[in-house]
Protein backbone atom coordinates (compact mmCIF):
# COMPACT_ATOMS: atom_id res chain seq x y z
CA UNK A 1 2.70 8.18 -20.50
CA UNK A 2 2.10 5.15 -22.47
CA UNK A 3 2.04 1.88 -21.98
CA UNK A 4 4.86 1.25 -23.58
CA UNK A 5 7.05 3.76 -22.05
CA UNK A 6 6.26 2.55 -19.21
CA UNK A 7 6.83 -1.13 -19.68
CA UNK A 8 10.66 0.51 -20.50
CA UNK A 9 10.64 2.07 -17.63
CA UNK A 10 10.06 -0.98 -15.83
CA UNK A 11 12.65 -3.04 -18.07
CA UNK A 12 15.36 -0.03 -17.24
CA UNK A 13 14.87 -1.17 -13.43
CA UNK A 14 16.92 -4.30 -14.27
CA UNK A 15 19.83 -2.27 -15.46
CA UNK A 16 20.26 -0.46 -12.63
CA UNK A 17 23.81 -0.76 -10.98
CA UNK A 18 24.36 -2.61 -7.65
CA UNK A 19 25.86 -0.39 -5.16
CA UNK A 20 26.83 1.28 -1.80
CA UNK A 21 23.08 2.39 -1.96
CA UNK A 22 21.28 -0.93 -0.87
CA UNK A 23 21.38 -2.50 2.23
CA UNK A 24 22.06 -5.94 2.24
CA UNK A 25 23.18 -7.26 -0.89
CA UNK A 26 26.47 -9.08 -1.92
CA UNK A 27 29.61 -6.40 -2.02
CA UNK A 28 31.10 -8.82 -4.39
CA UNK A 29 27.67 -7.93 -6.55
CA UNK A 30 28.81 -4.32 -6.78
CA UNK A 31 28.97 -3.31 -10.62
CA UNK A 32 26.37 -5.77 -11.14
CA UNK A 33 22.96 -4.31 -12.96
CA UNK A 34 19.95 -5.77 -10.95
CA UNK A 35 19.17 -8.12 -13.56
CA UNK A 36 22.17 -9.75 -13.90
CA UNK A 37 22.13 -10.18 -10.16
CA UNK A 38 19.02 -11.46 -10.46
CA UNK A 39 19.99 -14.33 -12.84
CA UNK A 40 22.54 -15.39 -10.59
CA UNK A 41 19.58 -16.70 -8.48
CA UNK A 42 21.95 -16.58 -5.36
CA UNK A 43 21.33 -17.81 -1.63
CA UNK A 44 20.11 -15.20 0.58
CA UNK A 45 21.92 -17.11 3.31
CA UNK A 46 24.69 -18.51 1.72
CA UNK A 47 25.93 -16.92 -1.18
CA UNK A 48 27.44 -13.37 0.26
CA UNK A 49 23.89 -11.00 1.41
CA UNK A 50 25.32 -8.95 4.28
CA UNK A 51 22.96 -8.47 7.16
CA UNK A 52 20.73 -6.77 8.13
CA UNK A 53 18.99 -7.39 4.92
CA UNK A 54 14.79 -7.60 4.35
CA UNK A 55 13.37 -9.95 1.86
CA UNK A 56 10.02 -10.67 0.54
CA UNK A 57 8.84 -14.34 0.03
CA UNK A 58 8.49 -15.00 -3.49
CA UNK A 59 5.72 -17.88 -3.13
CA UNK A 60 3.55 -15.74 0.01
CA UNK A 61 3.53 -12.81 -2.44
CA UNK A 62 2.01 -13.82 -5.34
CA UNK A 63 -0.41 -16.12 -2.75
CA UNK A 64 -1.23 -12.61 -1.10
CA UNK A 65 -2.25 -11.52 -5.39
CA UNK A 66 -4.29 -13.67 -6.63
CA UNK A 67 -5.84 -14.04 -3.32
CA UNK A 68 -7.26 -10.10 -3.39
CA UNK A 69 -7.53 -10.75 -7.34
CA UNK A 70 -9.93 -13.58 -6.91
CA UNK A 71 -11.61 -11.66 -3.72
CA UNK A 72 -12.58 -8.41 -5.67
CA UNK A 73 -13.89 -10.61 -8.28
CA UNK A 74 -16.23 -12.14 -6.18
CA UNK A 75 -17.98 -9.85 -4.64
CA UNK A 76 -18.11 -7.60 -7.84
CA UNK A 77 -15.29 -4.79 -6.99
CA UNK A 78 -12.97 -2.82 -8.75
CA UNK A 79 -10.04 -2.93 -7.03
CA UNK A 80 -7.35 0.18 -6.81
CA UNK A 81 -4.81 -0.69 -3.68
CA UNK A 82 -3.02 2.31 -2.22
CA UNK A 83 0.40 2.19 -3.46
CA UNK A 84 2.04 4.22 -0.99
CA UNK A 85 2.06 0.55 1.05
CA UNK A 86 4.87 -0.21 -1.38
CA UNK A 87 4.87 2.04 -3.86
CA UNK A 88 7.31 -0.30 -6.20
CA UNK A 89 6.12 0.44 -9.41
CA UNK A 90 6.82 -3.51 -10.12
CA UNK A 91 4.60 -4.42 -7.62
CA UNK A 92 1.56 -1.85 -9.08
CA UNK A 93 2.36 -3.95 -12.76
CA UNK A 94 1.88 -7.21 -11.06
CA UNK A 95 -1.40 -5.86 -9.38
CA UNK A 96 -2.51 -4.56 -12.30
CA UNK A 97 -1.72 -7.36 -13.87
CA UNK A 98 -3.97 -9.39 -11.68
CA UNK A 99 -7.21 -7.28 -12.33
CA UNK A 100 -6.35 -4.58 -10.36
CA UNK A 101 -8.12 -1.30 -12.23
CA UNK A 102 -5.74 0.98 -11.24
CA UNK A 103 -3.57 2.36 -8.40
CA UNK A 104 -4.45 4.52 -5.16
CA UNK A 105 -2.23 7.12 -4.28
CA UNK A 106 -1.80 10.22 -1.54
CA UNK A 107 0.38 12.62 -2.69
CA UNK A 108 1.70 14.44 -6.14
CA UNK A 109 5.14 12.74 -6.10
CA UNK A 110 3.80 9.41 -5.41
CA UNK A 111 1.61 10.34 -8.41
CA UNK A 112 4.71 10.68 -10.51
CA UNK A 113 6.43 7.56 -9.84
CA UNK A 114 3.21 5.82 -10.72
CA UNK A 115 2.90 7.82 -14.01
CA UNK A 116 6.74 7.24 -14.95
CA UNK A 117 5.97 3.91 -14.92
CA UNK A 118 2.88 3.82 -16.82
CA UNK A 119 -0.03 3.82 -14.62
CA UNK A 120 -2.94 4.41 -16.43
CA UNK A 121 -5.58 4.96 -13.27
CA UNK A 122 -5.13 6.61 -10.31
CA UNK A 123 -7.28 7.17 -7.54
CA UNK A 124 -5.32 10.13 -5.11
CA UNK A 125 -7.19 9.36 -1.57
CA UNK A 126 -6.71 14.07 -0.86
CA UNK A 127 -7.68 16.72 -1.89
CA UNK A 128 -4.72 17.68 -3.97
CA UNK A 129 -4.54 21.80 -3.70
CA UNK A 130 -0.90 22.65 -4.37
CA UNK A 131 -0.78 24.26 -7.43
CA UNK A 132 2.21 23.11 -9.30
CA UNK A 133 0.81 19.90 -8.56
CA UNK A 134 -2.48 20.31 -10.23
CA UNK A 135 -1.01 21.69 -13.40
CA UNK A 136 1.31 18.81 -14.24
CA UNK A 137 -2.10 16.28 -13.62
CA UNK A 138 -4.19 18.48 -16.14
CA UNK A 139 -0.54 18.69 -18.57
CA UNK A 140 -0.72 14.79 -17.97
CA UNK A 141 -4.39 14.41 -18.65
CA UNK A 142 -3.81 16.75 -21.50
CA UNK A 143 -1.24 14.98 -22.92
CA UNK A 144 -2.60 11.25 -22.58
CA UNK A 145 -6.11 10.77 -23.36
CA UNK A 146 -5.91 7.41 -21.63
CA UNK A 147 -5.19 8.52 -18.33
CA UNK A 148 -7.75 8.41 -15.93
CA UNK A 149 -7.16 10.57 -12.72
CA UNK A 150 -9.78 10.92 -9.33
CA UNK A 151 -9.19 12.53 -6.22
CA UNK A 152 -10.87 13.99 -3.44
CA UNK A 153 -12.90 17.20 -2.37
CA UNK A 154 -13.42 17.84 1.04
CA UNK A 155 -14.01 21.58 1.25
CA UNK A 156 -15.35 24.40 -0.89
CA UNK A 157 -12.26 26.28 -0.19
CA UNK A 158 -10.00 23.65 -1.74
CA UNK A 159 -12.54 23.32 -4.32
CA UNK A 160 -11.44 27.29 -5.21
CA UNK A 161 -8.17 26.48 -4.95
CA UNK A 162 -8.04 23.72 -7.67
CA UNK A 163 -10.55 25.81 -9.47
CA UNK A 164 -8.08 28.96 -9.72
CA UNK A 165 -4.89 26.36 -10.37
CA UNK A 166 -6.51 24.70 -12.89
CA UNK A 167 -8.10 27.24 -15.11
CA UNK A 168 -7.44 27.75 -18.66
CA UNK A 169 -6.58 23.75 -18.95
CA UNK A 170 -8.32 21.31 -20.77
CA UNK A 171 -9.29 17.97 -19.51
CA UNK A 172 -11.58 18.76 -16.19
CA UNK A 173 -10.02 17.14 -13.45
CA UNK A 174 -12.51 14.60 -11.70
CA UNK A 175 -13.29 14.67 -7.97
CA UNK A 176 -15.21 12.62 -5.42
CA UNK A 177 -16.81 14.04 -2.72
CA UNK A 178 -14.95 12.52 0.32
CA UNK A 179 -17.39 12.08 3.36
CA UNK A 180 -15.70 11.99 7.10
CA UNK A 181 -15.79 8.91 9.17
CA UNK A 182 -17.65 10.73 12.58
CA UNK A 183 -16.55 13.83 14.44
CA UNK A 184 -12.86 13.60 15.29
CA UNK A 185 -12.04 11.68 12.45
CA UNK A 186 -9.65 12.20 10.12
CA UNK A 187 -10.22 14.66 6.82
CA UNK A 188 -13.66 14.42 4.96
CA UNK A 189 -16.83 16.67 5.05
CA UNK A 190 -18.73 16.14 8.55
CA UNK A 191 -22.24 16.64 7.32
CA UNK A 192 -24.47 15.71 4.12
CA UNK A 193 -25.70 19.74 3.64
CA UNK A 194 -22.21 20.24 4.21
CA UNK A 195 -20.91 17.71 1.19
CA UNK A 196 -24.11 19.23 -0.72
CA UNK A 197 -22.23 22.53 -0.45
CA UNK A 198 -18.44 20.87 -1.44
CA UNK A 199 -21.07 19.77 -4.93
CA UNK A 200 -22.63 22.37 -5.57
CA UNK A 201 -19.03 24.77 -5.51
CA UNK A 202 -17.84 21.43 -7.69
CA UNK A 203 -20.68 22.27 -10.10
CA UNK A 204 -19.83 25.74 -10.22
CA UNK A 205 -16.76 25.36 -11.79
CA UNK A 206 -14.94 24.24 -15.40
CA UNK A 207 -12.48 22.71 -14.18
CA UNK A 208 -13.53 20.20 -12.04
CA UNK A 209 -16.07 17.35 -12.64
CA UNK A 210 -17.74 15.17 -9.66
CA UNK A 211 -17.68 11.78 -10.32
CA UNK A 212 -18.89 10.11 -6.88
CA UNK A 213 -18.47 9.70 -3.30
CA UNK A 214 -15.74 7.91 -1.46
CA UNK A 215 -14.04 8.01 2.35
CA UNK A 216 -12.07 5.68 4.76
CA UNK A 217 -13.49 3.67 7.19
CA UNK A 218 -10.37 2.49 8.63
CA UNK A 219 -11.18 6.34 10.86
CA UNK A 220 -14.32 5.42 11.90
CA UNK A 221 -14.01 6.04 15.54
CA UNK A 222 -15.12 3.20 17.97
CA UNK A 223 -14.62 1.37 15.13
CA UNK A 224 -16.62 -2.35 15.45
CA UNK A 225 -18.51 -3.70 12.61
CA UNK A 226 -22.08 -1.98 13.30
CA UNK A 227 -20.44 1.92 13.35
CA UNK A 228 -18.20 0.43 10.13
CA UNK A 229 -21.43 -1.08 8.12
CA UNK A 230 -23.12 2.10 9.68
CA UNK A 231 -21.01 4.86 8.07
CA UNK A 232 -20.67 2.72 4.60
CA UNK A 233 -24.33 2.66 4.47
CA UNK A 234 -24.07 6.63 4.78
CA UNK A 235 -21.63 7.15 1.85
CA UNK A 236 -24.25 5.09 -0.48
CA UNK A 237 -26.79 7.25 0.80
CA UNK A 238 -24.90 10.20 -0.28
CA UNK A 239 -24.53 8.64 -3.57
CA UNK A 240 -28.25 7.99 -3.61
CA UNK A 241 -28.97 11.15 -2.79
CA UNK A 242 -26.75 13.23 -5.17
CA UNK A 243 -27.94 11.24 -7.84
CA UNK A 244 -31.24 11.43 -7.36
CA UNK A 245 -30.63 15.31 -7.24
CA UNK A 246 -29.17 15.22 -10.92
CA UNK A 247 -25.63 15.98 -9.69
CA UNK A 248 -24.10 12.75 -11.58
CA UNK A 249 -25.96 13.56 -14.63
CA UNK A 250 -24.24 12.45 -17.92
CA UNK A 251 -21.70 9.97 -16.41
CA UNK A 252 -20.85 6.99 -17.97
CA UNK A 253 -20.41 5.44 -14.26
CA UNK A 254 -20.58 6.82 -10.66
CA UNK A 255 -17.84 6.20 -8.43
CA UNK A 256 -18.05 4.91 -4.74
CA UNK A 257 -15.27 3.70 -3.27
CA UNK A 258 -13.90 3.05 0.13
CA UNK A 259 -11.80 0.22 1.73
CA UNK A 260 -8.46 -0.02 3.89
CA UNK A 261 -7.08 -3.02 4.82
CA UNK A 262 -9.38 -3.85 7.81
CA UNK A 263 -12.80 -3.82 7.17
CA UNK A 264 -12.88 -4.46 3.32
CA UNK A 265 -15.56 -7.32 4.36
CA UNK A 266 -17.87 -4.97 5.64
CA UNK A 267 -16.92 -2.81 2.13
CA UNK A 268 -17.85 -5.98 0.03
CA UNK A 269 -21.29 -6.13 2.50
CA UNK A 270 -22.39 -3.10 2.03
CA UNK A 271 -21.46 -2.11 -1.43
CA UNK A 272 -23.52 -4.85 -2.96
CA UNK A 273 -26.54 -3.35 -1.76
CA UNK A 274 -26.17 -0.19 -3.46
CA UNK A 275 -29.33 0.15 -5.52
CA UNK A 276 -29.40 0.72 -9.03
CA UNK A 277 -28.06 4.96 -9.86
CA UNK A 278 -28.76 6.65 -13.35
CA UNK A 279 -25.40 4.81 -14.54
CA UNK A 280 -23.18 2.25 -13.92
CA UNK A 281 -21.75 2.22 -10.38
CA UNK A 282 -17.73 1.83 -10.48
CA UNK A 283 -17.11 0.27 -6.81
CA UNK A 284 -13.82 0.89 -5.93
CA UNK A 285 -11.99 -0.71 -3.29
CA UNK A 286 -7.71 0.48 -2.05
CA UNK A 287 -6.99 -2.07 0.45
CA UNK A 288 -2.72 -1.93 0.02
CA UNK A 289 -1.57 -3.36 3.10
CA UNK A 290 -2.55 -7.00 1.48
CA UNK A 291 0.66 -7.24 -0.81
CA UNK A 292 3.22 -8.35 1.79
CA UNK A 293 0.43 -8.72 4.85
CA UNK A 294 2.48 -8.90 8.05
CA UNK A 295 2.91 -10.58 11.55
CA UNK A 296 1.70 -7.35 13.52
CA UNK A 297 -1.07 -5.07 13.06
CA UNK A 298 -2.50 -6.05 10.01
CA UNK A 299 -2.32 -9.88 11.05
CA UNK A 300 -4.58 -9.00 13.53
CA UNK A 301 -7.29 -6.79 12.37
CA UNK A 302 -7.68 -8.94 8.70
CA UNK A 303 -11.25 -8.97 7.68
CA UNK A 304 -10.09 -13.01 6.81
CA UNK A 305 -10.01 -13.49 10.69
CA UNK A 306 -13.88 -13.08 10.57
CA UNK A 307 -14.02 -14.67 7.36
CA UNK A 308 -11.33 -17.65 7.30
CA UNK A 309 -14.16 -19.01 4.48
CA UNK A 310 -12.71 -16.60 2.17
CA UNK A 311 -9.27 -17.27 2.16
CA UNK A 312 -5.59 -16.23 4.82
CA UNK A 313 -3.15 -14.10 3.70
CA UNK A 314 0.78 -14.35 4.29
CA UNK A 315 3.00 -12.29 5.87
CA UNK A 316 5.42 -11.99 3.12
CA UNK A 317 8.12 -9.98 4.86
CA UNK A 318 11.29 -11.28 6.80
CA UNK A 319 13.73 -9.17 8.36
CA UNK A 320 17.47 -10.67 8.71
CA UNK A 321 19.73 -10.06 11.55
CA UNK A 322 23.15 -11.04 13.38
CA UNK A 323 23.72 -11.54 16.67
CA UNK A 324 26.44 -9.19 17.46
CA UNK A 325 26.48 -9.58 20.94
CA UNK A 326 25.75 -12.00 23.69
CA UNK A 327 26.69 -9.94 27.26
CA UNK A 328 25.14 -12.11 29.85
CA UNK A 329 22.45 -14.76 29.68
CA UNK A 330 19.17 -13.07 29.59
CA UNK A 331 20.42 -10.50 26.43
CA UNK A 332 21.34 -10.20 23.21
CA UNK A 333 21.80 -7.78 20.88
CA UNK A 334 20.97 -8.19 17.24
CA UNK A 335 22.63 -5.92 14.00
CA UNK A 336 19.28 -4.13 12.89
CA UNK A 337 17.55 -1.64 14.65
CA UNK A 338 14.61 1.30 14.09
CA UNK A 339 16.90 2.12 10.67
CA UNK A 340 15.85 -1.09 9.29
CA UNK A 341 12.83 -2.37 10.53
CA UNK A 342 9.02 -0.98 11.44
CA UNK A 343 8.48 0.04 15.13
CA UNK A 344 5.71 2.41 14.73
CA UNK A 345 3.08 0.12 15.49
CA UNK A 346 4.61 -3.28 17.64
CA UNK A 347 8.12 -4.23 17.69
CA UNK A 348 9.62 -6.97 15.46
CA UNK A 349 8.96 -10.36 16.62
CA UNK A 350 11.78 -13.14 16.45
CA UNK A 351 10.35 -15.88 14.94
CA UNK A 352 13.23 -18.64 13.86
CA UNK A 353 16.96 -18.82 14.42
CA UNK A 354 19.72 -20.00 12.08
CA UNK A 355 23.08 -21.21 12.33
CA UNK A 356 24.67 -22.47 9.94
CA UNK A 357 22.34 -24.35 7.13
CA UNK A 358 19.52 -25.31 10.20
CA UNK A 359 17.24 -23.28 10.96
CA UNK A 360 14.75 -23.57 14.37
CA UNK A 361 12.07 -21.48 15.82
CA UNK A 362 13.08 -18.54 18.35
CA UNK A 363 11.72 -20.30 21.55
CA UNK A 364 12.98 -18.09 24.54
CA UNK A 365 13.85 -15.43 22.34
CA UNK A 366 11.94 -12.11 21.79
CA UNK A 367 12.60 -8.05 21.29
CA UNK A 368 11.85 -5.54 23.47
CA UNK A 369 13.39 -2.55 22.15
CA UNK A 370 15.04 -1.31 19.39
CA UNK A 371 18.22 1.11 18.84
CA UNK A 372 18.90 3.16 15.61
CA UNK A 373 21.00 0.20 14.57
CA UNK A 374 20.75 -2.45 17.43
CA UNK A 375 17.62 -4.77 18.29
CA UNK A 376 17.15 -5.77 22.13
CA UNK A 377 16.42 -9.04 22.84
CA UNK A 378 15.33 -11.33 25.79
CA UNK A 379 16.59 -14.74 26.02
CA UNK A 380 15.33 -17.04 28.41
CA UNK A 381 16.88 -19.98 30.30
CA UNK A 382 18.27 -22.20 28.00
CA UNK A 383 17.84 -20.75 25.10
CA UNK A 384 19.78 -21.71 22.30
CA UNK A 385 21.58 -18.50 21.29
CA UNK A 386 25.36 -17.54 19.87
CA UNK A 387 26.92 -14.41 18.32
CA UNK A 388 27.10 -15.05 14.55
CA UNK A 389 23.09 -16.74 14.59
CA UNK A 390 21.11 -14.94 12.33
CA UNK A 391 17.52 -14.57 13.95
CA UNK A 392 14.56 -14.00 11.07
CA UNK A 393 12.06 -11.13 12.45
CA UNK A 394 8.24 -10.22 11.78
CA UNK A 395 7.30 -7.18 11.46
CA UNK A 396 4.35 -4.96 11.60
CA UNK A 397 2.59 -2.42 9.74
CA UNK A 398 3.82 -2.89 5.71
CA UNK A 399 3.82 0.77 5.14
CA UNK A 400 6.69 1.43 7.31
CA UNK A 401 8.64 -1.77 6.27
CA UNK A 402 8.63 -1.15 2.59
CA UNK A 403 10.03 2.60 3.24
CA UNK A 404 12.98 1.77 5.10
CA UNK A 405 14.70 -0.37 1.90
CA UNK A 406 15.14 0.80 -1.64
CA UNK A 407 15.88 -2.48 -3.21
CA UNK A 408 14.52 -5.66 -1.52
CA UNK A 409 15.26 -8.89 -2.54
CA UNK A 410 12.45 -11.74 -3.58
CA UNK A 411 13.70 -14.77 -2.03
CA UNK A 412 12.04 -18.65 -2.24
CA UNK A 413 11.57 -20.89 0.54
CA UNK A 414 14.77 -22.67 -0.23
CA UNK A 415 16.86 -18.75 0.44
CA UNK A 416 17.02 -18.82 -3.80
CA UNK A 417 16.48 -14.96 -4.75
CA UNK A 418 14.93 -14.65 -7.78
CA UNK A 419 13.91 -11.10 -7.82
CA UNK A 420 14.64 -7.25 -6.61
CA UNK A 421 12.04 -4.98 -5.58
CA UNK A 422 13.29 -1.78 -6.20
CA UNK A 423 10.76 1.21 -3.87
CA UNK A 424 10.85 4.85 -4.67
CA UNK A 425 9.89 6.67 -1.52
């Protein structure tokens, strides 16, 4: 894929045509491409969006990029953040765009919208053993000799498995070893003789070529910032060690990489003390969730809360809702419900009300459950609440925000949308 086609690909977004497939926009838009909707610059409160719609804040999200931009520069990392947060091939070009060195993925299709769209690095944070999937990365890696492609090991069996997929192809596919976070964790290799073993089946093969060591210590279990610093400091020392065994022999750089969205501090920490290896280290963070942020679960665990020095992100995302219904004085009901909004990890929290052209925070007002298509909310004495308000909610956790809308408008502070973020989940 070149960089060109993909730039297309990217142009051919704004062509699309503005249907009965996306939530939330203007009916009278219908016909429209994106772009020319776009141009219109309409109100997202004023100027015909249906609710429920989501939008992103224009202003928060490119605060939220060239704060991570400026952060991975500092501390010396290369910075690859998991797409499947978003995975809105626009948002990958403006990450890349800000330094980024490529894109992390998790899974072959995901892989393929990032590729029809021109990514030129991918990190795949598996092991990637379906077959049909591994010949149409070594057909890709055959056919552009700019793409650069990772992924994981984690057992000599899957190690066969890619071997027998991949043979008779020509690019070797490259793999890191990926080293567990503690018994009970997630996926990963539990002990060092046992990663030895997942290196030396690597080595034993064609097809496959080990580049470094990565893993996740968002699984670390316990997790508090001695076990985090403590299990980082083990992947290095795997690093150490297979390179002082000869197993990275030839690179041009070794690859270590780690980093969700929670403890990329302790990632930054720890990573700088790598020593010197027989070539160039490549240290590769994927912290995703930092694009839109949120008001939940991410809000909370932010390595910025233990290091305000460094900078705050924004929760970029606001959910839009109607009261539909007012039955007594302690409840409301709202128009958007588990269809439209994240619940996997807190509810939605209201945050302002508007009515008319004035808007005012939610005081008295909050959610405690959702329906398929219905939020429940609590109002307290006296608050100020009619059918036909529309109530602004926070959510948590971006990853299951992003996947509930395939075209989500970019609004600025003033309601003026100036963008669509179309997602391809």
């Amino acid at each position: 894929m070149s960089l060109d086609t993909g730039t297309e690909a990217l142009a051919r977004l704004a062509e699309e045509r503005v249907d009965h497939r996306f939530k939330g926009l203007p009916p009278d838009a219908e016909g429209l491409t994106v772009g020319e909707l776009a141009a219109q610059r309409r109100n997202l409160f004023s100027d015909g969006f249906a609710t429920p719609v989501l939008a992103l804040s224009a202003e928060r999200l490119e605060h939220n990029l060239a704060l991570m931009e400026s952060y991975t520069e500092r501390h010396g990392l290369a910075f690859a953040p998991h797409g499947k947060t978003s995975m809105a091939p626009q948002l990958f070009h403006r990450q890349t765009a800000r330094g980024a060195w490529g894109i992390t993925l998790a899974l072959p299709h995901q892989v393929r919208v990032a590729r029809a769209f021109g990514t030129r690095r991918i990190f795949l944070a598996n092991e990637l053993v379906d077959a049909p999937a591994l010949r149409w990365i070594a057909a890709e890696l055959e056919r552009d000799a700019d793409f650069r492609f990772v992924c994981y090991v984690d057992s000599v069996r899957g190690v066969e498995l890619m071997d027998a997929a991949l043979r008779g192809s020509g690019r070797p596919v490259d793999v890191v070893v990926e080293l567990a976070a503690g018994e009970g964790a997630r996926t990963g290799v539990r002990t060092e003789t046992q990663c030895a073993a997942v290196a030396d089946a690597v080595a034993g093969t064609e097809t496959l070529r080990l580049v470094g060591v990565a893993g996740y210590e968002g699984e670390v279990p316990q997790a508090d910032p001695d076990r985090v610093r403590a299990y980082l400091r083990r992947l290095v020392a795997l690093a150490v060690g297979f390179d002082e065994a000869g197993r990275f022999a030839g690179l041009a750089e070794i690859v270590v990489s780690a980093g969700g969205s929670a403890w990329f501090d302790a990632v930054a920490d720890v990573f700088a003390g790598i020593p010197e290896l027989s070539a160039p280290v490549l240290k590769l963070l994927r912290s995703g969730a930092y694009v839109s942020h949120d008001d939940g679960r991410y809000r909370d665990v932010t390595p910025f809360n233990r290091v305000p020095e460094e900078g705050t992100l924004e929760p970029a995302f606001r959910l839009w809702a109607q009261i539909v219904s007012r039955p007594s004085p302690e409840q409301a009901f709202a128009n958007a419900g588990k269809r439209d909004a994240a619940y996997d990890l807190d509810l939605p929290v209201a945050q302002v009300i508007r009515r008319a052209a004035t808007e005012r925070p939610a005081t008295g007002v909050s959610v405690t459950g959702l329906s398929d298509q219905h939020a429940w909310l609590r109002t307290e004495p006296g608050a100020d609440l009619e059918v036909g308000d529309w109530v602004g909610l926070g959510l948590s956790h971006p990853c299951t925000s992003f996947d509930k809308w395939q075209l989500i408008p970019v609004a600025e502070a003033d309601g003026t949308v100036v963008d669509y973020v179309r997602t391809f989940f």
